[in-house]
C-alpha atoms as a PDB file:
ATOM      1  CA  UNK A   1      36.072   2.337  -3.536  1.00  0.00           C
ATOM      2  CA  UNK A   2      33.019   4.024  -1.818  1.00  0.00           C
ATOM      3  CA  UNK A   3      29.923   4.949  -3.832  1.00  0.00           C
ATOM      4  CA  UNK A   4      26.380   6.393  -3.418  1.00  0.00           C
ATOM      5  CA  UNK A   5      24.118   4.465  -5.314  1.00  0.00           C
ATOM      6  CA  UNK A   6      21.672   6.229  -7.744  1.00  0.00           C
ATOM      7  CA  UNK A   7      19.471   3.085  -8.269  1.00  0.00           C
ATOM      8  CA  UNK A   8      18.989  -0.428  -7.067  1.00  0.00           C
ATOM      9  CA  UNK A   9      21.682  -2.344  -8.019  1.00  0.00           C
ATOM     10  CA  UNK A  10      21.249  -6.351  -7.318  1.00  0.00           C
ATOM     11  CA  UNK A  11      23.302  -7.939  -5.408  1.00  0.00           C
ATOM     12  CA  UNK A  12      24.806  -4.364  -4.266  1.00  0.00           C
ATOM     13  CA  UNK A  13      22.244  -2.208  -2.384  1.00  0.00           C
ATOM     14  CA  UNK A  14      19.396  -0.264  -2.879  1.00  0.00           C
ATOM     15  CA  UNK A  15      19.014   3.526  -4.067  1.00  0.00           C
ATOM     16  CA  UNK A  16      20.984   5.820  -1.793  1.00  0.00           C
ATOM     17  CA  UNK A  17      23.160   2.994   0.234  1.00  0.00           C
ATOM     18  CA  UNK A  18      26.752   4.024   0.596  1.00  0.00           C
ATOM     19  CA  UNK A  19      28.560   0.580  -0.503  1.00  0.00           C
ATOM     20  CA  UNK A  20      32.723  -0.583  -0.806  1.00  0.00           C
ATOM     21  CA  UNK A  21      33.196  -2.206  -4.136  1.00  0.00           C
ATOM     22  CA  UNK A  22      36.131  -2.561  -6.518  1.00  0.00           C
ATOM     23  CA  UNK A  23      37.144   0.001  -8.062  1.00  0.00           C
ATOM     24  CA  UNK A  24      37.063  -1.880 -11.676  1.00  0.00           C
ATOM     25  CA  UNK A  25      33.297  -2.948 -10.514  1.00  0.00           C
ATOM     26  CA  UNK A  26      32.606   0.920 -10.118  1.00  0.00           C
ATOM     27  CA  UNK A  27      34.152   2.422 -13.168  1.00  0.00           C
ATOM     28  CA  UNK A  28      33.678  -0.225 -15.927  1.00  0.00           C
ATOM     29  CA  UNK A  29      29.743  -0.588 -14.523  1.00  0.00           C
ATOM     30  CA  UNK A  30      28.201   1.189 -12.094  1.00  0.00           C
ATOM     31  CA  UNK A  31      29.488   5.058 -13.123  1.00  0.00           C
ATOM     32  CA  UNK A  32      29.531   3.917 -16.955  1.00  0.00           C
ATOM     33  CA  UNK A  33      25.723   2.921 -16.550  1.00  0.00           C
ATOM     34  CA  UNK A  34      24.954   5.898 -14.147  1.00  0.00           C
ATOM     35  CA  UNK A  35      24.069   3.703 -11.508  1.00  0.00           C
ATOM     36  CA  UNK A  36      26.005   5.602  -8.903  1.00  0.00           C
ATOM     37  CA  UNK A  37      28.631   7.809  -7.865  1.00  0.00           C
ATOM     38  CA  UNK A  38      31.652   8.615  -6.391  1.00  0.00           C
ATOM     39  CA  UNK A  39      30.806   8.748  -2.594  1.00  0.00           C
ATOM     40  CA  UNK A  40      32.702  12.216  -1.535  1.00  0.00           C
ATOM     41  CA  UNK A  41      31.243  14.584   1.331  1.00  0.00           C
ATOM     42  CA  UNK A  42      28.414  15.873  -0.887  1.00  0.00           C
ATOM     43  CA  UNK A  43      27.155  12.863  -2.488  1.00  0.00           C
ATOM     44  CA  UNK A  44      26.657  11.370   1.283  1.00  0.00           C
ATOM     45  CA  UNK A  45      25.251  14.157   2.500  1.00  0.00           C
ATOM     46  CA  UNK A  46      22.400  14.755   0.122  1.00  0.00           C
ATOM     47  CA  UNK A  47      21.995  10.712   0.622  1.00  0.00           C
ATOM     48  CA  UNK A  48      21.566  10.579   4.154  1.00  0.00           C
ATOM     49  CA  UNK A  49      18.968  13.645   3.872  1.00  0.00           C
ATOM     50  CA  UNK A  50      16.818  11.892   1.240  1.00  0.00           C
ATOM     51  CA  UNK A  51      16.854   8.800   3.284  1.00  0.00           C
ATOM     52  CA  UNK A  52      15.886  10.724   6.509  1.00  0.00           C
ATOM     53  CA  UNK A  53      13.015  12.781   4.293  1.00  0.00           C
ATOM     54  CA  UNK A  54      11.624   9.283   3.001  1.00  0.00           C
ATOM     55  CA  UNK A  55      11.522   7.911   6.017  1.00  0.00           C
ATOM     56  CA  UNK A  56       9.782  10.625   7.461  1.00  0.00           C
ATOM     57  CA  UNK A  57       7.200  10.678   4.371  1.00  0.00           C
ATOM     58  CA  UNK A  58       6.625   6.936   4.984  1.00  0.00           C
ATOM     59  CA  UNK A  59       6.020   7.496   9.064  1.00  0.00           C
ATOM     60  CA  UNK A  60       3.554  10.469   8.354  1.00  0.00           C
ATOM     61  CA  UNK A  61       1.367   7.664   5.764  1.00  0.00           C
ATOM     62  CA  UNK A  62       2.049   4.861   8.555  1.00  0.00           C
ATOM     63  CA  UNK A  63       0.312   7.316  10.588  1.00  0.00           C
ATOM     64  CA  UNK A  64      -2.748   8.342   8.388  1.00  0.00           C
ATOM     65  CA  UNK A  65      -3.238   5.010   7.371  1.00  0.00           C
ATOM     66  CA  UNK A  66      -3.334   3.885  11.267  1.00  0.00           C
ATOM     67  CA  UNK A  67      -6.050   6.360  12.328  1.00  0.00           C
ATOM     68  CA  UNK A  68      -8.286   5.517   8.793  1.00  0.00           C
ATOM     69  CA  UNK A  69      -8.029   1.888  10.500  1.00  0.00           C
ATOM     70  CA  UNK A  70      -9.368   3.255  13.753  1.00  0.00           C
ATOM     71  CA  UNK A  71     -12.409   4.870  11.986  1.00  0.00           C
ATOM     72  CA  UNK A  72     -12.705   2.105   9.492  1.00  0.00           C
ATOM     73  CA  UNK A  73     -13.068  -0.358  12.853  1.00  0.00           C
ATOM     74  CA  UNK A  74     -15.875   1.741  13.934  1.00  0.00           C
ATOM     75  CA  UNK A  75     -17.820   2.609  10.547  1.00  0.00           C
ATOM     76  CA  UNK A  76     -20.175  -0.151   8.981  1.00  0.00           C
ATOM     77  CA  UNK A  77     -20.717   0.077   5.071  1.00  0.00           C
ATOM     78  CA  UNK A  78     -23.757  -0.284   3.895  1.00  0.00           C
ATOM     79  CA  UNK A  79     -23.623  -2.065  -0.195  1.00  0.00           C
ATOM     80  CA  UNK A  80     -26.845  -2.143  -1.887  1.00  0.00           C
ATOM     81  CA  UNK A  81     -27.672  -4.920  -4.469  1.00  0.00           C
ATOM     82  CA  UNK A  82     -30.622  -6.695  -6.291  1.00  0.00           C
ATOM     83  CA  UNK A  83     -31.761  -9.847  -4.148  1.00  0.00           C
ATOM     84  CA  UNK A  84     -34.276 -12.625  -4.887  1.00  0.00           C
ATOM     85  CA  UNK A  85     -36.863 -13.084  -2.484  1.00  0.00           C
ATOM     86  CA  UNK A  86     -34.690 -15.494  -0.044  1.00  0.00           C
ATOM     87  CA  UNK A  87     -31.652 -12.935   0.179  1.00  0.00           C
ATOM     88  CA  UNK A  88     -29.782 -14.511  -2.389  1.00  0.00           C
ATOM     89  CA  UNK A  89     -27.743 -11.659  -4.791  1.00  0.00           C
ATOM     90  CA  UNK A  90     -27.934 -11.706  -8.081  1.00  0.00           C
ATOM     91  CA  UNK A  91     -24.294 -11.510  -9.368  1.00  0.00           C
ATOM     92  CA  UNK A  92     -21.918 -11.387  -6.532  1.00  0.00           C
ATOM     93  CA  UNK A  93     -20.211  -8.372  -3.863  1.00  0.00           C
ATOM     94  CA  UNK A  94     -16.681  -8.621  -4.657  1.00  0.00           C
ATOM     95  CA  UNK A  95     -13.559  -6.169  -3.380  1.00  0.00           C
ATOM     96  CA  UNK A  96     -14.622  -3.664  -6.078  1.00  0.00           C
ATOM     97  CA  UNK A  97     -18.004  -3.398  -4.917  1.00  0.00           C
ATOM     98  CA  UNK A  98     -16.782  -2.908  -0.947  1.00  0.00           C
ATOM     99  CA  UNK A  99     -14.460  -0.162  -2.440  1.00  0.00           C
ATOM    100  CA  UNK A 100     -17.072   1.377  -4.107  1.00  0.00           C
ATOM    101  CA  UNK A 101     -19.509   1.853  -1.151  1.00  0.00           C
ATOM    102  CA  UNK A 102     -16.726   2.972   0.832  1.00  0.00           C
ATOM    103  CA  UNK A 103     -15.868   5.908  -1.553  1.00  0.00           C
ATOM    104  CA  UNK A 104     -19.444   6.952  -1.243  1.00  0.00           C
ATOM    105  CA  UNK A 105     -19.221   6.577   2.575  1.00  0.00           C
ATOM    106  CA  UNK A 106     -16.506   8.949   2.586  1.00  0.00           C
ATOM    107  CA  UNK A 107     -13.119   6.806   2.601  1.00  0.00           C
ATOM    108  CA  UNK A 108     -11.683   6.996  -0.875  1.00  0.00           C
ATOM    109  CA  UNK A 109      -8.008   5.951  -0.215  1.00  0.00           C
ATOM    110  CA  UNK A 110      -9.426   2.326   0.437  1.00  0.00           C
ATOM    111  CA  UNK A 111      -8.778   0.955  -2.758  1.00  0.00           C
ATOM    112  CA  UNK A 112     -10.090  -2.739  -4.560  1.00  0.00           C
ATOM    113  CA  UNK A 113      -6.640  -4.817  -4.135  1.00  0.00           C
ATOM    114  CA  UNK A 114      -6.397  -3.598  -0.486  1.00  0.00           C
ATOM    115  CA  UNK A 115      -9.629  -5.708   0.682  1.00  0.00           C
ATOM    116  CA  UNK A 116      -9.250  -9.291   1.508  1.00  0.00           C
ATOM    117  CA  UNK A 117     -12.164 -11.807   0.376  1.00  0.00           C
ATOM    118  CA  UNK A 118     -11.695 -15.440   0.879  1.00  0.00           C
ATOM    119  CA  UNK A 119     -14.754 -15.930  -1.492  1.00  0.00           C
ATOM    120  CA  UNK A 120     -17.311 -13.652  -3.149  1.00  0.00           C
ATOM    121  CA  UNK A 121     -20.758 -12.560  -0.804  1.00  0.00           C
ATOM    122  CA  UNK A 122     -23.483 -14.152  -2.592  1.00  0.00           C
ATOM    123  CA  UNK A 123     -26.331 -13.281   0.202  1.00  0.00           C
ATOM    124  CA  UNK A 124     -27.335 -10.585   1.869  1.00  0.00           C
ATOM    125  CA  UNK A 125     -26.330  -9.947   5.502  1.00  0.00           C
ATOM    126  CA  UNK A 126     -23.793  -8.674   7.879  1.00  0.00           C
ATOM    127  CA  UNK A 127     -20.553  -9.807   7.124  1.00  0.00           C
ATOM    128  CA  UNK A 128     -17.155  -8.903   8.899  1.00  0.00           C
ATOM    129  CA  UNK A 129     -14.396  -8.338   6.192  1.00  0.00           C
ATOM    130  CA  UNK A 130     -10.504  -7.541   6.412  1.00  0.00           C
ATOM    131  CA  UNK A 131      -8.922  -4.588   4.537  1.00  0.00           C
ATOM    132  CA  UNK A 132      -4.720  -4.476   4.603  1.00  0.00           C
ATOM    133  CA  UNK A 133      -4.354  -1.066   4.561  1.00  0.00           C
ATOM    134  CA  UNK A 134      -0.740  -0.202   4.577  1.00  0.00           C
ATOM    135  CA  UNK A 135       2.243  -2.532   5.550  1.00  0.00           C
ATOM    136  CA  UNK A 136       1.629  -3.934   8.902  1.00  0.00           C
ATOM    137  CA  UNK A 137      -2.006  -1.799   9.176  1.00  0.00           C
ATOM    138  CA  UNK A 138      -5.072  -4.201   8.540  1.00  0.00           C
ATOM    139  CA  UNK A 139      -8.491  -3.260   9.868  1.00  0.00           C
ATOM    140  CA  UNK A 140     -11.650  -5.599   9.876  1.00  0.00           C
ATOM    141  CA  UNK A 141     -14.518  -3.760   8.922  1.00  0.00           C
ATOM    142  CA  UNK A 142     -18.735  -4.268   8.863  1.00  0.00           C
ATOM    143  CA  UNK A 143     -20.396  -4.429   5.251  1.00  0.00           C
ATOM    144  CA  UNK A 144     -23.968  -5.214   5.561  1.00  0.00           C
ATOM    145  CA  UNK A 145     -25.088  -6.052   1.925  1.00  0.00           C
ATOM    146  CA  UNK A 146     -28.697  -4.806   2.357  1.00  0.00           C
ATOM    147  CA  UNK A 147     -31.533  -5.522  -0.892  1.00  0.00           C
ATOM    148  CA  UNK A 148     -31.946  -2.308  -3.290  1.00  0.00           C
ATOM    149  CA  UNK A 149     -36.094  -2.360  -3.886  1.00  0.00           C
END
């Protein structure tokens, strides 16, 4: 029996694949536990359209995300902390702190979790730092952590 499933199912397919299972499987499970339906002209239809809407919704972010990397390649972010009198920070310039500046610089969708640090800044300087962006869209940007006096 063909059916559109409503949800992931494991093991099955994920929401809005068109799967052959047995007809017990369907009846007993998936339509008792609304997890799909019967897979007649209609259902497939309005499938197929809200698989070719997501994917166009996920090209069109693909797509902004790419040309914020291009301008993100560009930009340098400026992060101002307290520093002893050798350029040594007090405290440390972590994702949250990169993400911060960045709002202020005018890129707001850049967001803690998406900047990679293999360790903490602890000094003040020009450092080169990678941001994953999107799936498949990572962009290394310029942060220059610059004394506040």
């Amino acid at each position: 029996m063909k059916v559109v499933l409503k949800t992931d199912v494991k093991a099955q397919g994920k929401k809005g694949d068109i799967v052959n299972v047995s007809d017990g499987y369907a009846v007993n499970y998936l339509f008792k536990n609304n997890l799909a339906e019967p897979a007649s002209a209609g259902a497939v239809k309005n499938a197929e359209a809200k698989k070719a809407a997501d994917a166009r919704r996920k090209e069109e972010e693909l797509k902004a995300y790419r040309a914020m990397a291009e301008r993100l390649k560009t930009a340098a972010v400026d992060v101002k902390v307290k520093c002893g009198e050798n350029g040594k920070i007090f405290g440390s310039i972590n994702g949250a702190d990169i993400a911060a500046a960045l709002a202020a610089a005018g890129y707001p969708a850049v967001e803690k979790k998406q900047i990679l640090l293999a360790e903490p800044i602890k000094s003040a300087g020009r450092y080169t730092v990678e941001a994953r962006l999107y799936a498949g869209v990572t962009v290394k940007m310029t942060v220059n952590v610059v004394s506040d006096k």
